[in-house]
C-alpha atoms as a PDB file:
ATOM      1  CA  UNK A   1      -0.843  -4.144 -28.817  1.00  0.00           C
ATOM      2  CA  UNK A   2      -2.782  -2.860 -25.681  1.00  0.00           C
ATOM      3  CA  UNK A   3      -3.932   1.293 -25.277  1.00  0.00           C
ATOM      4  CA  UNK A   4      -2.563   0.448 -21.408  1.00  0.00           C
ATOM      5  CA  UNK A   5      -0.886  -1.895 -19.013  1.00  0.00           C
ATOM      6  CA  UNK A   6      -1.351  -1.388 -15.635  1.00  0.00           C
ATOM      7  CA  UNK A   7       1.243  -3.234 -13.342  1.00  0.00           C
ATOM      8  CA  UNK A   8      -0.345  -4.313  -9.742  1.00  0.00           C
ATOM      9  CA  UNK A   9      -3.654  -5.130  -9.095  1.00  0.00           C
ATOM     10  CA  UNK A  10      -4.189  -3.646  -5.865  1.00  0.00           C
ATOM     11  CA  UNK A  11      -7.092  -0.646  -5.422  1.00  0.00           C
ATOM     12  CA  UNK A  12      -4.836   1.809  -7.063  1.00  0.00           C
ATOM     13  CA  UNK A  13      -3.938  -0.626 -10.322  1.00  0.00           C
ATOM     14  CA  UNK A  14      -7.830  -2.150 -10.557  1.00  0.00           C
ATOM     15  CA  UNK A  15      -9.127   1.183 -10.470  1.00  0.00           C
ATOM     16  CA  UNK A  16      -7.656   2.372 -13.237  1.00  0.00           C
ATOM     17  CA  UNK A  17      -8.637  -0.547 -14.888  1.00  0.00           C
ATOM     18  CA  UNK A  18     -11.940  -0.159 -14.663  1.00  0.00           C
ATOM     19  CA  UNK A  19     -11.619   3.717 -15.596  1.00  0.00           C
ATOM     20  CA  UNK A  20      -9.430   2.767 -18.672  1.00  0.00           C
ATOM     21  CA  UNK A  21     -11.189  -0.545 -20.042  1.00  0.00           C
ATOM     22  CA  UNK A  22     -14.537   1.901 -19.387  1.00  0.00           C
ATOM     23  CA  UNK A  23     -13.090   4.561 -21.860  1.00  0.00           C
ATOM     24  CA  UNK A  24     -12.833   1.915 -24.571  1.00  0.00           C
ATOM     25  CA  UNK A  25      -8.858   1.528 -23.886  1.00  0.00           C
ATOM     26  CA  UNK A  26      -7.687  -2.046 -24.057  1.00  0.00           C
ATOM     27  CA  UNK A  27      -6.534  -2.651 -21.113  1.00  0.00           C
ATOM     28  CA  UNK A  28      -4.135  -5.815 -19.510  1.00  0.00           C
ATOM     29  CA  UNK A  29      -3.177  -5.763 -15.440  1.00  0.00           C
ATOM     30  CA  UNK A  30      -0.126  -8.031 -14.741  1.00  0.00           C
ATOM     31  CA  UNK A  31       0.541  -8.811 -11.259  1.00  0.00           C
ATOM     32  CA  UNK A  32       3.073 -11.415  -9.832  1.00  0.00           C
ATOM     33  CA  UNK A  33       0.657 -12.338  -6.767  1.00  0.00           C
ATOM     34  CA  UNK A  34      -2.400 -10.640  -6.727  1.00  0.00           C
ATOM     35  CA  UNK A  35      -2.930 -11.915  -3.223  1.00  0.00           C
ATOM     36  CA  UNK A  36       0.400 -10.252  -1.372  1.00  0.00           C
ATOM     37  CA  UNK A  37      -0.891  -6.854  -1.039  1.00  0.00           C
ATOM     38  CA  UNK A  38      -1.586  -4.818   1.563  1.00  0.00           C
ATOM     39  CA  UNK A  39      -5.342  -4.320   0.707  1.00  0.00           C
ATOM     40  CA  UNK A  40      -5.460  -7.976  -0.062  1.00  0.00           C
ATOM     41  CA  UNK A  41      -4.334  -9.217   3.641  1.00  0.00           C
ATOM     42  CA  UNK A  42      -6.493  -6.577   5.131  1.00  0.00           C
ATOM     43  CA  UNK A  43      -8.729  -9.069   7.411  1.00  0.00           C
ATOM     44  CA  UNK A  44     -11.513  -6.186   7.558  1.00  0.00           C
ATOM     45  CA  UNK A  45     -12.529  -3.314   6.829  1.00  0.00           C
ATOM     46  CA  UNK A  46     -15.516  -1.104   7.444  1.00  0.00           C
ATOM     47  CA  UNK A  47     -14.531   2.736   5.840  1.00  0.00           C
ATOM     48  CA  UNK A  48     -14.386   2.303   2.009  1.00  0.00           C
ATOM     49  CA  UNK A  49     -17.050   4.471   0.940  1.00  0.00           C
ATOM     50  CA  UNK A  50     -20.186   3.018  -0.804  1.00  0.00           C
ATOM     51  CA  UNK A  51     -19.401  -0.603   0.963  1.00  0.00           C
ATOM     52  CA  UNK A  52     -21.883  -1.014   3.653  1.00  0.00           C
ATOM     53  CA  UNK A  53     -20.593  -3.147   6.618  1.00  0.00           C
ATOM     54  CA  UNK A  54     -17.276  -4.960   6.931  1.00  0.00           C
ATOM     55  CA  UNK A  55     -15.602  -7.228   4.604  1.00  0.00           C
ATOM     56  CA  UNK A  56     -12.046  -7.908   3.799  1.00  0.00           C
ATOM     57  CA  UNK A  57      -9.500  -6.714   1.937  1.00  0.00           C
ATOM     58  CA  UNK A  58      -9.449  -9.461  -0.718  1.00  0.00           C
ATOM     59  CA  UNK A  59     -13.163  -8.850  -0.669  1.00  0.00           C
ATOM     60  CA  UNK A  60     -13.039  -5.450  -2.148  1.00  0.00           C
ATOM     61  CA  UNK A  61     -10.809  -5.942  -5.105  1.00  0.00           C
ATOM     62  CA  UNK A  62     -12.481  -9.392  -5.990  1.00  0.00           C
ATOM     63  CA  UNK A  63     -15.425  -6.555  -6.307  1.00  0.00           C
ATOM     64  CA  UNK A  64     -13.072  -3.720  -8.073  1.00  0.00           C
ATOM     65  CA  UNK A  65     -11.951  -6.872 -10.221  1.00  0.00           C
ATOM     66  CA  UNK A  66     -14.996  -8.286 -11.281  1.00  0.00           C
ATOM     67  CA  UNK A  67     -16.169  -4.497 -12.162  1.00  0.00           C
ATOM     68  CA  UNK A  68     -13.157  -3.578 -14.250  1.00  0.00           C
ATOM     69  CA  UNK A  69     -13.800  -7.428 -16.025  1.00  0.00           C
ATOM     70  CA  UNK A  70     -17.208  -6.379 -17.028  1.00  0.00           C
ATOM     71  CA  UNK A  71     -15.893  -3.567 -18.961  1.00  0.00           C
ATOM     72  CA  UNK A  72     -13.389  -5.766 -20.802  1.00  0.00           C
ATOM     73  CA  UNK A  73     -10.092  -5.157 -18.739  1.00  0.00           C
ATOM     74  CA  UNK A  74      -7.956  -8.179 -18.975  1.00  0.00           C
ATOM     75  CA  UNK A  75      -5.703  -9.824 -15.715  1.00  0.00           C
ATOM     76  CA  UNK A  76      -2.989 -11.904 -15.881  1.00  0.00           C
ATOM     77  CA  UNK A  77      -0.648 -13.123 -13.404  1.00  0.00           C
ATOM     78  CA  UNK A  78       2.991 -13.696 -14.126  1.00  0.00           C
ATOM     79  CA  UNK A  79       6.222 -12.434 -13.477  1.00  0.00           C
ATOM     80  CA  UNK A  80       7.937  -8.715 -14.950  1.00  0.00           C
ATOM     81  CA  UNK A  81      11.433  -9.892 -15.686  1.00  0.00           C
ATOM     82  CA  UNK A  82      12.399  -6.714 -17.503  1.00  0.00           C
ATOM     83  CA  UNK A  83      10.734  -3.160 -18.980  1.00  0.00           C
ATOM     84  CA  UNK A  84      11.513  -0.490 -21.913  1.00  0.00           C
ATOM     85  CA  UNK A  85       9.192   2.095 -21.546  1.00  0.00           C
ATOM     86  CA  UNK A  86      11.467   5.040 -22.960  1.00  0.00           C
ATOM     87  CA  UNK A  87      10.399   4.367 -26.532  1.00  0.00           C
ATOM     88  CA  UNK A  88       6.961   5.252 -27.855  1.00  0.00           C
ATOM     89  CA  UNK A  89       5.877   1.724 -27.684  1.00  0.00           C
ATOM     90  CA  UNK A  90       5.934   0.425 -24.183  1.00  0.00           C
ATOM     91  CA  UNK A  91       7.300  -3.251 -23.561  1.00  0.00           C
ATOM     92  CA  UNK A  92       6.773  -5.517 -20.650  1.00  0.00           C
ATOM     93  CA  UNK A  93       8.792  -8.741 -20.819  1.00  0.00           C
ATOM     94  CA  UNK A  94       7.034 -11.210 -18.697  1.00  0.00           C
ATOM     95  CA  UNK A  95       7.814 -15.104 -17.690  1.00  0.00           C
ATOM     96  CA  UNK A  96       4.338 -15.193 -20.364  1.00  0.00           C
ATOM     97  CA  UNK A  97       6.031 -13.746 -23.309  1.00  0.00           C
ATOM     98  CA  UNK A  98       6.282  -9.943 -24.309  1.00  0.00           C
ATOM     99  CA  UNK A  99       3.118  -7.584 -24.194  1.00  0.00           C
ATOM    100  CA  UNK A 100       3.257  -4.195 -26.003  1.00  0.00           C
ATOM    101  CA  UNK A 101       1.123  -0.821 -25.078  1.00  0.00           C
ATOM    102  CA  UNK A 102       0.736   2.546 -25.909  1.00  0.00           C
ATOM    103  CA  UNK A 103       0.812   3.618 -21.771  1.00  0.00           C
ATOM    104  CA  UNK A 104       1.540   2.025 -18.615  1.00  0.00           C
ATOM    105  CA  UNK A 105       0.427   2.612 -15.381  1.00  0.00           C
ATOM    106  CA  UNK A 106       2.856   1.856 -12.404  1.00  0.00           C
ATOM    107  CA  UNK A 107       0.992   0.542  -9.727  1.00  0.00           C
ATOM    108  CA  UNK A 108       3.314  -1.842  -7.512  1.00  0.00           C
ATOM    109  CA  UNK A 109       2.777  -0.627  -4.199  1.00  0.00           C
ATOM    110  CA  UNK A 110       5.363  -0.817  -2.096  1.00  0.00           C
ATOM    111  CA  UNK A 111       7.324  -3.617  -0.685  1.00  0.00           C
ATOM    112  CA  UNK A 112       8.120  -4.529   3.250  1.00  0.00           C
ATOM    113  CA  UNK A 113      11.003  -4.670   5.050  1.00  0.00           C
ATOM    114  CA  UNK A 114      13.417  -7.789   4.269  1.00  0.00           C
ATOM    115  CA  UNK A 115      12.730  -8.886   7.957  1.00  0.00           C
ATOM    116  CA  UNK A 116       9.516  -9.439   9.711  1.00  0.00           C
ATOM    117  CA  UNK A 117       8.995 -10.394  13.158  1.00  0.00           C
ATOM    118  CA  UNK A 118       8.183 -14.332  13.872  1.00  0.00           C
ATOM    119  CA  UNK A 119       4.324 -14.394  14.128  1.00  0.00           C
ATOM    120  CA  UNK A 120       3.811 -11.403  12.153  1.00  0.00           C
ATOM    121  CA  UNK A 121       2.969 -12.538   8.156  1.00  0.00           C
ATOM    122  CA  UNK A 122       1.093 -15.149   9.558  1.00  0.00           C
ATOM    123  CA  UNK A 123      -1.363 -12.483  12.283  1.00  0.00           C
ATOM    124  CA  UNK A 124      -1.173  -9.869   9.468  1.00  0.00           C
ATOM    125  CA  UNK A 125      -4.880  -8.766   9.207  1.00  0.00           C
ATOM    126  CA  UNK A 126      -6.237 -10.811  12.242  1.00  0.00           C
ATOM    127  CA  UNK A 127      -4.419  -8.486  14.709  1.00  0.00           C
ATOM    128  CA  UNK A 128      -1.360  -6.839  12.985  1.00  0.00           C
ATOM    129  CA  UNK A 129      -1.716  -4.556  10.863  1.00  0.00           C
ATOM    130  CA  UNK A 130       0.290  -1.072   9.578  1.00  0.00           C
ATOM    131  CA  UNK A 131      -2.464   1.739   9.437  1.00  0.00           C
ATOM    132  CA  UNK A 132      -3.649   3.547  12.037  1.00  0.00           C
ATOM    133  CA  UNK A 133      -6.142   5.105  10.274  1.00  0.00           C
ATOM    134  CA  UNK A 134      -7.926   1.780   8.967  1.00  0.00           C
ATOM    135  CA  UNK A 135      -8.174  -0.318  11.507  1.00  0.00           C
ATOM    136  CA  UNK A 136      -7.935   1.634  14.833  1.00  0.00           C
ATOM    137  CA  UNK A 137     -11.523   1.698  15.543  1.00  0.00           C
ATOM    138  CA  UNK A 138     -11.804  -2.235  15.890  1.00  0.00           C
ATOM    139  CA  UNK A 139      -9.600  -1.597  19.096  1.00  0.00           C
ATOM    140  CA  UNK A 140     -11.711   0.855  20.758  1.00  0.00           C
ATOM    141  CA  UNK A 141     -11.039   0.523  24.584  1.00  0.00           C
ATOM    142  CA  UNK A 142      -8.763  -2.052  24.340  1.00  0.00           C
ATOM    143  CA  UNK A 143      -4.607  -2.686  24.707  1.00  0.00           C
ATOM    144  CA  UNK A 144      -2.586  -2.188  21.474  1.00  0.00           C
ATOM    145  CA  UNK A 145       0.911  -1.971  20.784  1.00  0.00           C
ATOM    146  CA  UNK A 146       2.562  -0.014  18.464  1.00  0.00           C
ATOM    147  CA  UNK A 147       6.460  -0.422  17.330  1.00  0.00           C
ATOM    148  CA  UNK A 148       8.786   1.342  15.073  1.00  0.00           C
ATOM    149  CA  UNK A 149      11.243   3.935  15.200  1.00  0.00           C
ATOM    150  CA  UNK A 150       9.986   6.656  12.931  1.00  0.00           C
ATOM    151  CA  UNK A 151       7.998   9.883  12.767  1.00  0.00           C
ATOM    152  CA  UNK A 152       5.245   7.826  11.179  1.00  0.00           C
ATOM    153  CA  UNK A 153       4.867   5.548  13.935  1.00  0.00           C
ATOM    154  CA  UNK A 154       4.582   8.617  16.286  1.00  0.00           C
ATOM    155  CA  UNK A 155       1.780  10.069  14.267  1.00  0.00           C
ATOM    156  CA  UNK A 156      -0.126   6.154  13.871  1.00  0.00           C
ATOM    157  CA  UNK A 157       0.615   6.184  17.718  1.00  0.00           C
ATOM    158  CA  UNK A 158      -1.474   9.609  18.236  1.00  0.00           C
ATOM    159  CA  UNK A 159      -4.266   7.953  16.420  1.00  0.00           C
ATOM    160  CA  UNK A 160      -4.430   5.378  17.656  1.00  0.00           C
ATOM    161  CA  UNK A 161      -5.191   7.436  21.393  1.00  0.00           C
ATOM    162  CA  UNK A 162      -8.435   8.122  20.404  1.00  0.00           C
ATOM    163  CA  UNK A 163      -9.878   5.007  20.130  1.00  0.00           C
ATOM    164  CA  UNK A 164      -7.456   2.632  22.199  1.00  0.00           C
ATOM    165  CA  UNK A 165      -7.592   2.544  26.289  1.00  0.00           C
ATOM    166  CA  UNK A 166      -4.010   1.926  26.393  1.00  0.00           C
ATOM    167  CA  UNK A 167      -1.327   2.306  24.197  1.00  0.00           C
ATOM    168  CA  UNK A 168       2.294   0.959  24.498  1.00  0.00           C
ATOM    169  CA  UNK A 169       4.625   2.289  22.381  1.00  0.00           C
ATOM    170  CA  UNK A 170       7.876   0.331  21.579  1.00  0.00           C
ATOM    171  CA  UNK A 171      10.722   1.837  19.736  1.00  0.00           C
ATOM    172  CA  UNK A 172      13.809  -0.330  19.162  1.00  0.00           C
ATOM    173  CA  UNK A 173      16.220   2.852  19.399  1.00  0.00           C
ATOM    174  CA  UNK A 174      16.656   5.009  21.909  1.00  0.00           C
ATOM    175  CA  UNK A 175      14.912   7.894  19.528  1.00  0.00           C
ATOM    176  CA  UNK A 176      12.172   8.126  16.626  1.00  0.00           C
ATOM    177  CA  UNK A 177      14.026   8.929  13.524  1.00  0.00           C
ATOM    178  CA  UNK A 178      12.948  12.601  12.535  1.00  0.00           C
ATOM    179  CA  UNK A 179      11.004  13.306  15.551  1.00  0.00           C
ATOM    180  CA  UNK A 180      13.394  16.141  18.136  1.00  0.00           C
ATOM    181  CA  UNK A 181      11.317  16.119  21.058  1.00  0.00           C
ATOM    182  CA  UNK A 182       8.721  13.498  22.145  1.00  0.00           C
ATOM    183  CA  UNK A 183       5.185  14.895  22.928  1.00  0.00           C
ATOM    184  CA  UNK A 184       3.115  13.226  25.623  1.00  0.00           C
ATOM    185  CA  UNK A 185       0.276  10.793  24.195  1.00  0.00           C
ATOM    186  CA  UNK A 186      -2.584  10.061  26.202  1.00  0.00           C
ATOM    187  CA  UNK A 187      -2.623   6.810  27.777  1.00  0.00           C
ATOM    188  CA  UNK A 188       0.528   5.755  26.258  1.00  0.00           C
ATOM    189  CA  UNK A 189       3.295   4.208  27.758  1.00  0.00           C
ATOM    190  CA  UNK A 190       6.767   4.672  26.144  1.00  0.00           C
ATOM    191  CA  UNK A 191       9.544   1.687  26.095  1.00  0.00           C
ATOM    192  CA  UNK A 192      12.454   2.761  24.682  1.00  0.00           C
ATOM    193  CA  UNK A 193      15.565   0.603  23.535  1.00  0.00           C
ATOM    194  CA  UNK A 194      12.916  -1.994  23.994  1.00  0.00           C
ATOM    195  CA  UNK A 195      13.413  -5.022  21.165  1.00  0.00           C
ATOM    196  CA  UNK A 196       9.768  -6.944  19.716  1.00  0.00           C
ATOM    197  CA  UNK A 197      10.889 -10.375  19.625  1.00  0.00           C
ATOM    198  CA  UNK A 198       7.651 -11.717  18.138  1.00  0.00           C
ATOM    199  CA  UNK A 199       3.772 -11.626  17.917  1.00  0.00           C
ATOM    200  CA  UNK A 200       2.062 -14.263  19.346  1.00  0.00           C
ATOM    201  CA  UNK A 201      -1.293 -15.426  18.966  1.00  0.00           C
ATOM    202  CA  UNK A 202      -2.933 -18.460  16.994  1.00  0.00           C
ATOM    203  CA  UNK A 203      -6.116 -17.512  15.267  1.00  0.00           C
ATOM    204  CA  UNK A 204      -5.623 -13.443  16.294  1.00  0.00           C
ATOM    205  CA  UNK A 205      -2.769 -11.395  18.080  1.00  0.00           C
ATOM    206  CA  UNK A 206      -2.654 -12.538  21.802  1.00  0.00           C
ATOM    207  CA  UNK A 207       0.608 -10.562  22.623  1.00  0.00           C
ATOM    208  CA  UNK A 208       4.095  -9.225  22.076  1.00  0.00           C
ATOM    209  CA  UNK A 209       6.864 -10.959  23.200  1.00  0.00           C
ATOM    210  CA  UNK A 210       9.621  -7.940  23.859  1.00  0.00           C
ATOM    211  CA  UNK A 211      13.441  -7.777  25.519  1.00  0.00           C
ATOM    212  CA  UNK A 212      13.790  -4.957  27.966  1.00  0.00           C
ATOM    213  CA  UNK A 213      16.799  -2.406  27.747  1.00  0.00           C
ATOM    214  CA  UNK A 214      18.434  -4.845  30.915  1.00  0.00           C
ATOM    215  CA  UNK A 215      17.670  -8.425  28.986  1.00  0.00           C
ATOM    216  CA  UNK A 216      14.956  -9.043  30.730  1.00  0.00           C
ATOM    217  CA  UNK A 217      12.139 -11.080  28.225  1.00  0.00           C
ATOM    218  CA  UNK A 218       8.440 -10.676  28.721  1.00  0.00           C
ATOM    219  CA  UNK A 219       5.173 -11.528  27.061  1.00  0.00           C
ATOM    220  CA  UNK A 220       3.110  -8.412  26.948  1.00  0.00           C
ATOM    221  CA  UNK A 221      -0.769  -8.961  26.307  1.00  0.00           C
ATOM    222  CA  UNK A 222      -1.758  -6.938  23.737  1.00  0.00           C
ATOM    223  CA  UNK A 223      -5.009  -6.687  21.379  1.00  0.00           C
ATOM    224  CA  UNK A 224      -3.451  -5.494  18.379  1.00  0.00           C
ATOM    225  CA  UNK A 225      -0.495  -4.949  17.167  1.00  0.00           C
ATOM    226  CA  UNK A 226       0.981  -1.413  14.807  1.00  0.00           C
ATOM    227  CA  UNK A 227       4.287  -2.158  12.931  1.00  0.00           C
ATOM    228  CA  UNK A 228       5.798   0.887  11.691  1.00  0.00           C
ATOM    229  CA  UNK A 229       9.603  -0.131  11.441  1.00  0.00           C
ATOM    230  CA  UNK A 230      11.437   1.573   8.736  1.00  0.00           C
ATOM    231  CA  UNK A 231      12.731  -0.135   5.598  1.00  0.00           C
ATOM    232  CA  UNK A 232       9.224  -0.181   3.769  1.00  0.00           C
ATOM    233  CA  UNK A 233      10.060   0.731   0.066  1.00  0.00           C
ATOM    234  CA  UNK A 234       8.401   1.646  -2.756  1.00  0.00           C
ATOM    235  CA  UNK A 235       8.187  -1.416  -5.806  1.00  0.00           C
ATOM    236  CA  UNK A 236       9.898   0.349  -8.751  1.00  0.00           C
ATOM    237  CA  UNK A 237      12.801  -1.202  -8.539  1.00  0.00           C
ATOM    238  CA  UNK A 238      12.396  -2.257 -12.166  1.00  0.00           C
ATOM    239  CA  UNK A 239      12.045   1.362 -13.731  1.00  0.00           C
ATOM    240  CA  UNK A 240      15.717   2.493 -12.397  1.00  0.00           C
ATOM    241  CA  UNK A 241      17.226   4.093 -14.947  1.00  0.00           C
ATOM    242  CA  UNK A 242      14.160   4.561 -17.315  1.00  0.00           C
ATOM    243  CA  UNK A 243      12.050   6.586 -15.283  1.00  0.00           C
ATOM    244  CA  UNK A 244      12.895   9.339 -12.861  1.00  0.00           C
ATOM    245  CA  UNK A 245      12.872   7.908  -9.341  1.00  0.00           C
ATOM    246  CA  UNK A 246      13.466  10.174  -5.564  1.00  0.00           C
ATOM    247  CA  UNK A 247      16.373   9.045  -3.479  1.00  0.00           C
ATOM    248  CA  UNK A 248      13.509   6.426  -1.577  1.00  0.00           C
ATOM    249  CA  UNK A 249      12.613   4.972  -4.854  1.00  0.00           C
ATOM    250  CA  UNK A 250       9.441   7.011  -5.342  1.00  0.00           C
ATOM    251  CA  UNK A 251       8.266   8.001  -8.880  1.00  0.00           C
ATOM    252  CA  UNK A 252       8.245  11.754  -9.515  1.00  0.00           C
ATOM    253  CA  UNK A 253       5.111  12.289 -10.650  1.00  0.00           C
ATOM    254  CA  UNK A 254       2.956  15.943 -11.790  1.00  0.00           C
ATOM    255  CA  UNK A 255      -0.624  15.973 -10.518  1.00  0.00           C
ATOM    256  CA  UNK A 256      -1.918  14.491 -13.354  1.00  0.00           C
ATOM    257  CA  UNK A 257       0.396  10.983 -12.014  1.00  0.00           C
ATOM    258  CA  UNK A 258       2.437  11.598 -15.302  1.00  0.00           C
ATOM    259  CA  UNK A 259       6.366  11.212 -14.951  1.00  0.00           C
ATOM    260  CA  UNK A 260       8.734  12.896 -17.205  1.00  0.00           C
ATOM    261  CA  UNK A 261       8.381  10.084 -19.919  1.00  0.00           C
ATOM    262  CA  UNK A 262       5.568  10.287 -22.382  1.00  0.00           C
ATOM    263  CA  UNK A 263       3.227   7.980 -21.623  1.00  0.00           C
ATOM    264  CA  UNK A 264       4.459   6.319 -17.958  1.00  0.00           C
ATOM    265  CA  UNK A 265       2.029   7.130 -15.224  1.00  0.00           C
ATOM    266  CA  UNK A 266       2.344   5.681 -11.735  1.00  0.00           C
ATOM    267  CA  UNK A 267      -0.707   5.865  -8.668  1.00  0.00           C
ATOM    268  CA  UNK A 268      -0.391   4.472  -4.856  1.00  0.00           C
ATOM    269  CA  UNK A 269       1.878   4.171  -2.891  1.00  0.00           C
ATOM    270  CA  UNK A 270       4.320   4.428  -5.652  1.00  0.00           C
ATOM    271  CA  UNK A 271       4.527   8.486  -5.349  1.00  0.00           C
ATOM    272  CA  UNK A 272       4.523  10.317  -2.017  1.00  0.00           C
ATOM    273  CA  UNK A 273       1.421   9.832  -0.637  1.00  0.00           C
ATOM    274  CA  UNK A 274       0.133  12.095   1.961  1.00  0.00           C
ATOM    275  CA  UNK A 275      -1.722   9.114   3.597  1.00  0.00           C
ATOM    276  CA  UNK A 276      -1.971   5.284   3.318  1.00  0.00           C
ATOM    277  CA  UNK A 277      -5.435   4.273   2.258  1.00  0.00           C
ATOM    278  CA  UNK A 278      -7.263   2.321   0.194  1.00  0.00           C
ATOM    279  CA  UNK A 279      -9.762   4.887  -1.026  1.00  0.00           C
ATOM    280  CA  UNK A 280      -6.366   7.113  -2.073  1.00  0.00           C
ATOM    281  CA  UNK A 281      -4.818   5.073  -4.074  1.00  0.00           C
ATOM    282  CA  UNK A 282      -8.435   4.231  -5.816  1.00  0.00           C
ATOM    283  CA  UNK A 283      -8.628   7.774  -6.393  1.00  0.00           C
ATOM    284  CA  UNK A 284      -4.935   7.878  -7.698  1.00  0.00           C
ATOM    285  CA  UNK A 285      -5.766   5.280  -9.852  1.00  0.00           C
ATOM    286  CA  UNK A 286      -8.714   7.187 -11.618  1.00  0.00           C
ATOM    287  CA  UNK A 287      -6.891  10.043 -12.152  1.00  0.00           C
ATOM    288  CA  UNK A 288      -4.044   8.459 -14.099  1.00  0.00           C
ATOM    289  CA  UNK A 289      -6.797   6.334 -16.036  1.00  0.00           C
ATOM    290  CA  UNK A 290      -8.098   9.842 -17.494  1.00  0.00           C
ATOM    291  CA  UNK A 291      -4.460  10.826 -17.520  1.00  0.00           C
ATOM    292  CA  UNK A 292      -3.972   8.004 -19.941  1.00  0.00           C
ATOM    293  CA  UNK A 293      -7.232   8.476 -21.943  1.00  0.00           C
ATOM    294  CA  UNK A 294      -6.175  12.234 -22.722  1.00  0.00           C
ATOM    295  CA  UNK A 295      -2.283  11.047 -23.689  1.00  0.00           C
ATOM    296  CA  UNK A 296      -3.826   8.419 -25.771  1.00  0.00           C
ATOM    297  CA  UNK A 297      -6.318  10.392 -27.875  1.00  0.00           C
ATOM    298  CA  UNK A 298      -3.900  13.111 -27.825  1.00  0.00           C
ATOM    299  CA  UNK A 299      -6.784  15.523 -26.012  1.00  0.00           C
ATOM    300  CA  UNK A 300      -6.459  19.039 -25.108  1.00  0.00           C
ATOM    301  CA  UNK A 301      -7.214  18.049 -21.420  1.00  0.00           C
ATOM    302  CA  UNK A 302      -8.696  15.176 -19.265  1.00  0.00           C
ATOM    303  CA  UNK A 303     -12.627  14.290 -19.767  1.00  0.00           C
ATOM    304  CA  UNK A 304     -14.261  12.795 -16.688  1.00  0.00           C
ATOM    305  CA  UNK A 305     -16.192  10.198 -16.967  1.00  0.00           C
ATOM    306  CA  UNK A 306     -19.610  11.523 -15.684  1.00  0.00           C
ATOM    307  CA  UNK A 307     -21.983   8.775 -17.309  1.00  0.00           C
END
């Protein structure tokens, strides 16, 4: 019997970790691939507060990791094949066997679209990437591309102007889902009903290979590359029917990342997030942690964890 199980081990699942196992909870973090998330194929970066200098994404939660080990968290990697977290006692049937816990913190993340472009898994991090806000400052004064086909990408895109040179914005349709009227962006040039084919490049992006609204092919060459494509979802596919979900899939969640069940707490990008960062979801993370500590020890409200 654990206090808490925290499912994903990306900055949002290993911080609570280290907030729980620090507040005496015994603590287990299952992940199915610890090395698939977005923080993890981050190639660099250079913002998370407290980390001097750049370093990679797998870098940092090696460090969050290592940090939550030394206060006794446990990790183990292995497939969920099933939940029941209605009941009092929380159960998580893995490929490993069946691990019981007072609490459990939903931390999955969220999953990408079904179909990538050829060339983009394999750039991810060493020229593609899908934040704006992370990694638009290693392209200052050079040629980037963004591409998708929703009001997301539009905002990324507006970023992205004040550090790029040039911008060129492909969207697929001819409009940006949400978006009524397109403002002008600085240095940006639109394609419309213009199809990415693939991202090119060996060691880093080199280009985007794209079909013009009259067939025509080219290979444009690009620094960087933005994906912001629709059909990212969030990864709680496995609390349907247990746990209230939105109609996206998010968990509905107070501000204390408690959902309506007793003791199921979710941080990340499993709620609506107002931004995509790893310093968010850290902070999301710590906040269900004490969530869980007060739930736990059945306290009148949530004690910080000053020393």
């Amino acid at each position: 019997m654990y206090d808490v199980i925290v499912i994903g081990s990306g900055p949002a699942g290993t911080s609570a970790a280290i907030y729980t196992a620090r507040g005496n909870l015994k603590t287990l973090v299952i992940d199915k691939a610890p090395g698939s998330g977005a923080l993890a194929l981050t190639h660099k970066i250079a913002n998370y507060p407290g980390v001097e200098g750049e370093l990679t994404g797998k870098e940092l939660l090696d460090k969050m990791k290592r940090q939550a080990q030394s206060f006794g968290a446990e990790f183990l990697q292995t497939t969920i094949t099933a939940v029941d977290v209605e009941d009092e006692v929380k159960r998580i049937y893995t490929a490993h066997g069946t691990f019981e816990a007072k609490a459990v913190i939903v931390a999955t993340g969220s999953k990408g679209r079904n179909r990538m472009l050829p060339g983009e898994e394999r750039l991810l991090g060493r020229g593609v990437s899908t934040c704006a806000t992370c990694d638009g400052a290693f392209y200052q004064g050079g040629h980037v591309a963004v591409i998708g086909d929703t009001e997301e990408a539009l905002e990324e895109a507006m970023a992205l102007t004040k550090f790029a040179s040039r911008i060129t914005f492909i969207i697929p349709r001819g409009d940006l889902q949400g978006v009524d009227e397109m403002p002008e962006l600085p240095n940006t040039e639109v394609l419309f009903r213009t199809r990415p084919l693939e991202i090119v490049g060996e060691q880093k992006v080199e280009g985007v290979r794209i079909r013009r609204p009259d067939g025509a092919e080219e290979l444009l060459p690009v620094d960087g590359v933005f994906i912001f494509l629709s059909g990212s979802k969030p990864g709680t596919d496995f609390l349907e029917d247990q746990v209230p979900l939105d109609e996206e899939g998010y968990m509905i969640l107070d501000e204390y990342m408690q959902s309506a069940v007793p003791g199921v707490f979710g941080a990340g990008e499993v709620r609506r997030t107002p931004v995509k960062q790893a310093v968010v979801a850290a902070a999301d993370g710590a906040i269900a942690a004490m969530a869980v500590d007060k739930y736990i020890n059945k306290r009148s409200k949530i004690v910080p964890q000053y020393k």
